[in-house]
C-alpha atoms as a PDB file:
ATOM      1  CA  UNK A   1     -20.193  -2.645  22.600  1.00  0.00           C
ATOM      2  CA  UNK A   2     -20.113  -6.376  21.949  1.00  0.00           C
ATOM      3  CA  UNK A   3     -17.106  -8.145  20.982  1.00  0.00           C
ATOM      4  CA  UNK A   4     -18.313  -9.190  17.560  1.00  0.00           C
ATOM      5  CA  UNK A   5     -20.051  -6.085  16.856  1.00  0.00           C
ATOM      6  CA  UNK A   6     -16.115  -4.608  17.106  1.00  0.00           C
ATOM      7  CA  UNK A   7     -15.031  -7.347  14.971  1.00  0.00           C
ATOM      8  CA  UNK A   8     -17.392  -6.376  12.111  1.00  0.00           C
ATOM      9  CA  UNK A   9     -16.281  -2.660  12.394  1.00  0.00           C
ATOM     10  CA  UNK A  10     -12.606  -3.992  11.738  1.00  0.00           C
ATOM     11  CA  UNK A  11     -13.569  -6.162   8.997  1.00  0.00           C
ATOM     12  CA  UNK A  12     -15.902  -3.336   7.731  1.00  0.00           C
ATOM     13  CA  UNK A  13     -12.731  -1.027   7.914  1.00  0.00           C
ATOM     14  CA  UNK A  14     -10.709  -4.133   6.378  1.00  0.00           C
ATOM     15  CA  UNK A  15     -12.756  -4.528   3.051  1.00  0.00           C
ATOM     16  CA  UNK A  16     -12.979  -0.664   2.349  1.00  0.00           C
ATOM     17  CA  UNK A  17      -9.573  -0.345   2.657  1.00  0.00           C
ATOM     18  CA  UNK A  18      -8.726  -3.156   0.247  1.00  0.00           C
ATOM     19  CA  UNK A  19     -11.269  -1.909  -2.168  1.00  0.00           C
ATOM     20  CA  UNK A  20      -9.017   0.818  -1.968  1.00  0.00           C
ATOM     21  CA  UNK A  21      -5.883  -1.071  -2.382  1.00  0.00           C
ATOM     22  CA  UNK A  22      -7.035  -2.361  -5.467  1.00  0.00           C
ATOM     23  CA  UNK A  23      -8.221   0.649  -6.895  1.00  0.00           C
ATOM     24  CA  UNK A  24      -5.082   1.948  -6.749  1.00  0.00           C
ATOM     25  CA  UNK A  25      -3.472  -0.837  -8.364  1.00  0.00           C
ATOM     26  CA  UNK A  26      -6.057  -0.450 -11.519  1.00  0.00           C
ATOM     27  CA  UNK A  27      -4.974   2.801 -11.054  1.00  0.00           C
ATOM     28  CA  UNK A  28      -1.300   1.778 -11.870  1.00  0.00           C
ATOM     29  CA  UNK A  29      -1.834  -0.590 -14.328  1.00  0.00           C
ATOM     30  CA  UNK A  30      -3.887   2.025 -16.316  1.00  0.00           C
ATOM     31  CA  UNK A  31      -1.162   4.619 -16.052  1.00  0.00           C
ATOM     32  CA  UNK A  32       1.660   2.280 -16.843  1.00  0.00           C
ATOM     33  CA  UNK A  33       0.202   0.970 -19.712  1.00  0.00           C
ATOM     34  CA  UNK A  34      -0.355   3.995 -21.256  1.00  0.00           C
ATOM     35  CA  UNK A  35       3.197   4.951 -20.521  1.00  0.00           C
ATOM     36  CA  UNK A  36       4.976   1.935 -20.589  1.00  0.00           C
ATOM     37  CA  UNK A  37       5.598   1.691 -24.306  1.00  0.00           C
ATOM     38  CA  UNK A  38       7.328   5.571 -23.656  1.00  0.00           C
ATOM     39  CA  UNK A  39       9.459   4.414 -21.052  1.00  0.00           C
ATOM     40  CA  UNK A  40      12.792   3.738 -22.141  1.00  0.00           C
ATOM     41  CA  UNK A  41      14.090   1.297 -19.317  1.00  0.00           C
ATOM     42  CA  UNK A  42      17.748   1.050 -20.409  1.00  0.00           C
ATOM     43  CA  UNK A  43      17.987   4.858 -19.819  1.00  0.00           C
ATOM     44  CA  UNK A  44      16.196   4.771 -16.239  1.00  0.00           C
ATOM     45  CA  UNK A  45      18.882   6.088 -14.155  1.00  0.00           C
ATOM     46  CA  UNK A  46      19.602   3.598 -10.841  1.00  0.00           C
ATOM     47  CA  UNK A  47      17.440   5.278  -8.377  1.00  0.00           C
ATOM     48  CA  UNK A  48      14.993   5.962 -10.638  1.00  0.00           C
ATOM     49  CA  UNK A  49      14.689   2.075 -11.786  1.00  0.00           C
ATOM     50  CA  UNK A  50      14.581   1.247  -7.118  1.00  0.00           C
ATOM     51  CA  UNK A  51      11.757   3.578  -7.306  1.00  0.00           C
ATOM     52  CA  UNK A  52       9.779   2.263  -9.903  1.00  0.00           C
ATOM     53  CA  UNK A  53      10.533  -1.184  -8.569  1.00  0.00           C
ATOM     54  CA  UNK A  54       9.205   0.150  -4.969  1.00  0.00           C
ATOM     55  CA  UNK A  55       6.182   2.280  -5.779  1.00  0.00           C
ATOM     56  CA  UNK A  56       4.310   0.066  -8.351  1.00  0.00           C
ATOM     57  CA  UNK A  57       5.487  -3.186  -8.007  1.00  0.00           C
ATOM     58  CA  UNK A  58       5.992  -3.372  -4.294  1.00  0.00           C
ATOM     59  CA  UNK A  59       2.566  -1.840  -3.566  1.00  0.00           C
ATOM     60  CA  UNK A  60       0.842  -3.852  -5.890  1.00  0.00           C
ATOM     61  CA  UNK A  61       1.953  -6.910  -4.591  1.00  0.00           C
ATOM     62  CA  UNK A  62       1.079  -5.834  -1.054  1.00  0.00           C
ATOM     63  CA  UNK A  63      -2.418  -4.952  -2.015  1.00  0.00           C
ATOM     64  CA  UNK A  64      -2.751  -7.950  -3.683  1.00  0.00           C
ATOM     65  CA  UNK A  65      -1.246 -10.016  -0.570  1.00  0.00           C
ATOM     66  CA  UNK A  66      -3.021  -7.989   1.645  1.00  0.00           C
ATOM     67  CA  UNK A  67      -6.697  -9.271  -0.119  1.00  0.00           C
ATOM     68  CA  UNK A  68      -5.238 -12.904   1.619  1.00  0.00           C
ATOM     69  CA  UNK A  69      -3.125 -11.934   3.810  1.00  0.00           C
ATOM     70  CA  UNK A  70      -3.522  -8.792   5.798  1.00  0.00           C
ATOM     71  CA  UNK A  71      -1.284  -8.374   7.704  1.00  0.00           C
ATOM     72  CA  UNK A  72       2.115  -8.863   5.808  1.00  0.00           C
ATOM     73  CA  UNK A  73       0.444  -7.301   2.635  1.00  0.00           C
ATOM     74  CA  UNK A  74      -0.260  -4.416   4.718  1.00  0.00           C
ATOM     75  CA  UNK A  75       3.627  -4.347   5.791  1.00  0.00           C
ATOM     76  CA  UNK A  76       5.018  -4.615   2.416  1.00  0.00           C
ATOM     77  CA  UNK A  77       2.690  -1.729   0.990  1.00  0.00           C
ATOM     78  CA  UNK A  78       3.745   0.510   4.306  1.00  0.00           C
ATOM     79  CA  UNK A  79       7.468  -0.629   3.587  1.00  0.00           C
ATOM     80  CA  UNK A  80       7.127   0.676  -0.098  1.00  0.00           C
ATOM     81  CA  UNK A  81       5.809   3.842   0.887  1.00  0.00           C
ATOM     82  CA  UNK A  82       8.278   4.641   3.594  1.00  0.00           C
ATOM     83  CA  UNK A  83      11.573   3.550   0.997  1.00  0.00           C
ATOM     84  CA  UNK A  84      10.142   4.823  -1.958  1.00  0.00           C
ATOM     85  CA  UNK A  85       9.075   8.628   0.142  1.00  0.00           C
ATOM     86  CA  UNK A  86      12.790   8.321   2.798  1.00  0.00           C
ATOM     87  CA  UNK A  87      14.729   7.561  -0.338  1.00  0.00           C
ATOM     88  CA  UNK A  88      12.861  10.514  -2.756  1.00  0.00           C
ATOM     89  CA  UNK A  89      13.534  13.133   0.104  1.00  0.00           C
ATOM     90  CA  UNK A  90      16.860  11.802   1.131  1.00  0.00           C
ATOM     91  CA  UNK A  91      18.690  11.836  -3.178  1.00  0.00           C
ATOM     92  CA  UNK A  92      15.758  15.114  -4.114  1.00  0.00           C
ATOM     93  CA  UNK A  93      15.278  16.852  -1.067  1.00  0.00           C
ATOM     94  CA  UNK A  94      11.385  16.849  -1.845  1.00  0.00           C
ATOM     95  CA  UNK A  95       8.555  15.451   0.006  1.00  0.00           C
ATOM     96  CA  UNK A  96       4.977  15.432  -1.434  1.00  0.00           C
ATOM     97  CA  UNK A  97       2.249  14.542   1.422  1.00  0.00           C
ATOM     98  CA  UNK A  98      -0.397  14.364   0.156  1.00  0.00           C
ATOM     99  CA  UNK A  99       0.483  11.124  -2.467  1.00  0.00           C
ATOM    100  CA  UNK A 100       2.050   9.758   0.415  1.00  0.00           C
ATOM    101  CA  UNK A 101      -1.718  10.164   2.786  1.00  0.00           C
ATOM    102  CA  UNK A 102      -2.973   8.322  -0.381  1.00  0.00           C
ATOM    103  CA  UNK A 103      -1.315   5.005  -0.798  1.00  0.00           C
ATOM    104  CA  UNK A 104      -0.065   4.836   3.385  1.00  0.00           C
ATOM    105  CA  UNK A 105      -3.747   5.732   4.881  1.00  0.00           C
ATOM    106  CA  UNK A 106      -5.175   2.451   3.251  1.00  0.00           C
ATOM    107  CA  UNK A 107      -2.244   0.263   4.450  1.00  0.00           C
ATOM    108  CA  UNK A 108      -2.019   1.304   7.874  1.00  0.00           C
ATOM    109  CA  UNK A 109      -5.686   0.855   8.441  1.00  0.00           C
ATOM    110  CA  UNK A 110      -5.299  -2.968   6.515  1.00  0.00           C
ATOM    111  CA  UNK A 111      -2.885  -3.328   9.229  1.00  0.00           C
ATOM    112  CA  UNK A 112      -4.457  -1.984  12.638  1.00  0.00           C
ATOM    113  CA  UNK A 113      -7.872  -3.596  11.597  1.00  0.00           C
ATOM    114  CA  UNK A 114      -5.291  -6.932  11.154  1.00  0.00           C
ATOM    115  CA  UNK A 115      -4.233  -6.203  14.520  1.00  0.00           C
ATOM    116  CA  UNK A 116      -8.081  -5.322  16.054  1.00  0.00           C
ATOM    117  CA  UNK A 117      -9.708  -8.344  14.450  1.00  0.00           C
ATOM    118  CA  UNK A 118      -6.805 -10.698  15.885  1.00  0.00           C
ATOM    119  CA  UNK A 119      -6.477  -8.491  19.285  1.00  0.00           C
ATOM    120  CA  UNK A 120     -10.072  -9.026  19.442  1.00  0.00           C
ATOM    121  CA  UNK A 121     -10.571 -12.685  18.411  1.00  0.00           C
ATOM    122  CA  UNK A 122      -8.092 -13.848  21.269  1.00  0.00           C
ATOM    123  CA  UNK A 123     -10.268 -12.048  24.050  1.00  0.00           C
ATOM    124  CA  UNK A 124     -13.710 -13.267  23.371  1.00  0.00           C
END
């Protein structure tokens, strides 16, 4: 397979994966909305204020960054994921897997497609 024909397949990957992204996001701010005027924030307890800072807010802005900048969007959403899941099992003991297949699937592939397309541009 030709070199560019690989780089299309990572920038094919790329683009379906930040659709993604940013269908997640909508997904967010049409959750939060609806909840946000319930959501007392004074009575948020500590952790539960980190997570809410983590899970929404960091991923969002990593999808957002990762629509212009791939890579380190890519990092900060996988970053969010891993704090906001290590810190959830590590205070609650629990572990859901499959939300956590949903928002790290897209932001690994953003970043190994980052990697492929830049892997691959420096060897043509």
């Amino acid at each position: 397979m030709k070199v560019e024909n690989k780089i299309k397949i990572c920038s094919g990957l790329s683009i379906i994966s930040k659709i993604f992204s940013i269908s997640i996001v909508i997904l967010f701010l049409i959750i939060f909305i609806g909840e946000f005027a319930s959501i007392d924030l004074i009575k948020l307890s500590k952790f539960e204020l980190l997570l809410f800072l983590f899970i929404p807010i960091g991923y969002s802005i990593g999808a957002i960054l990762s629509c212009y900048k791939e890579k380190s969007g890519s990092l900060m959403m996988i970053l969010s994921i891993l704090f906001f899941n290590f810190s959830t099992f590590l205070f609650e003991s629990k572990f859901d897997e499959f939300d956590f297949l949903i928002f790290i699937v897209p932001a690994l592939v953003l970043f190994f497609s980052s990697l492929c397309k830049n892997f691959l541009k420096d060897h043509k």
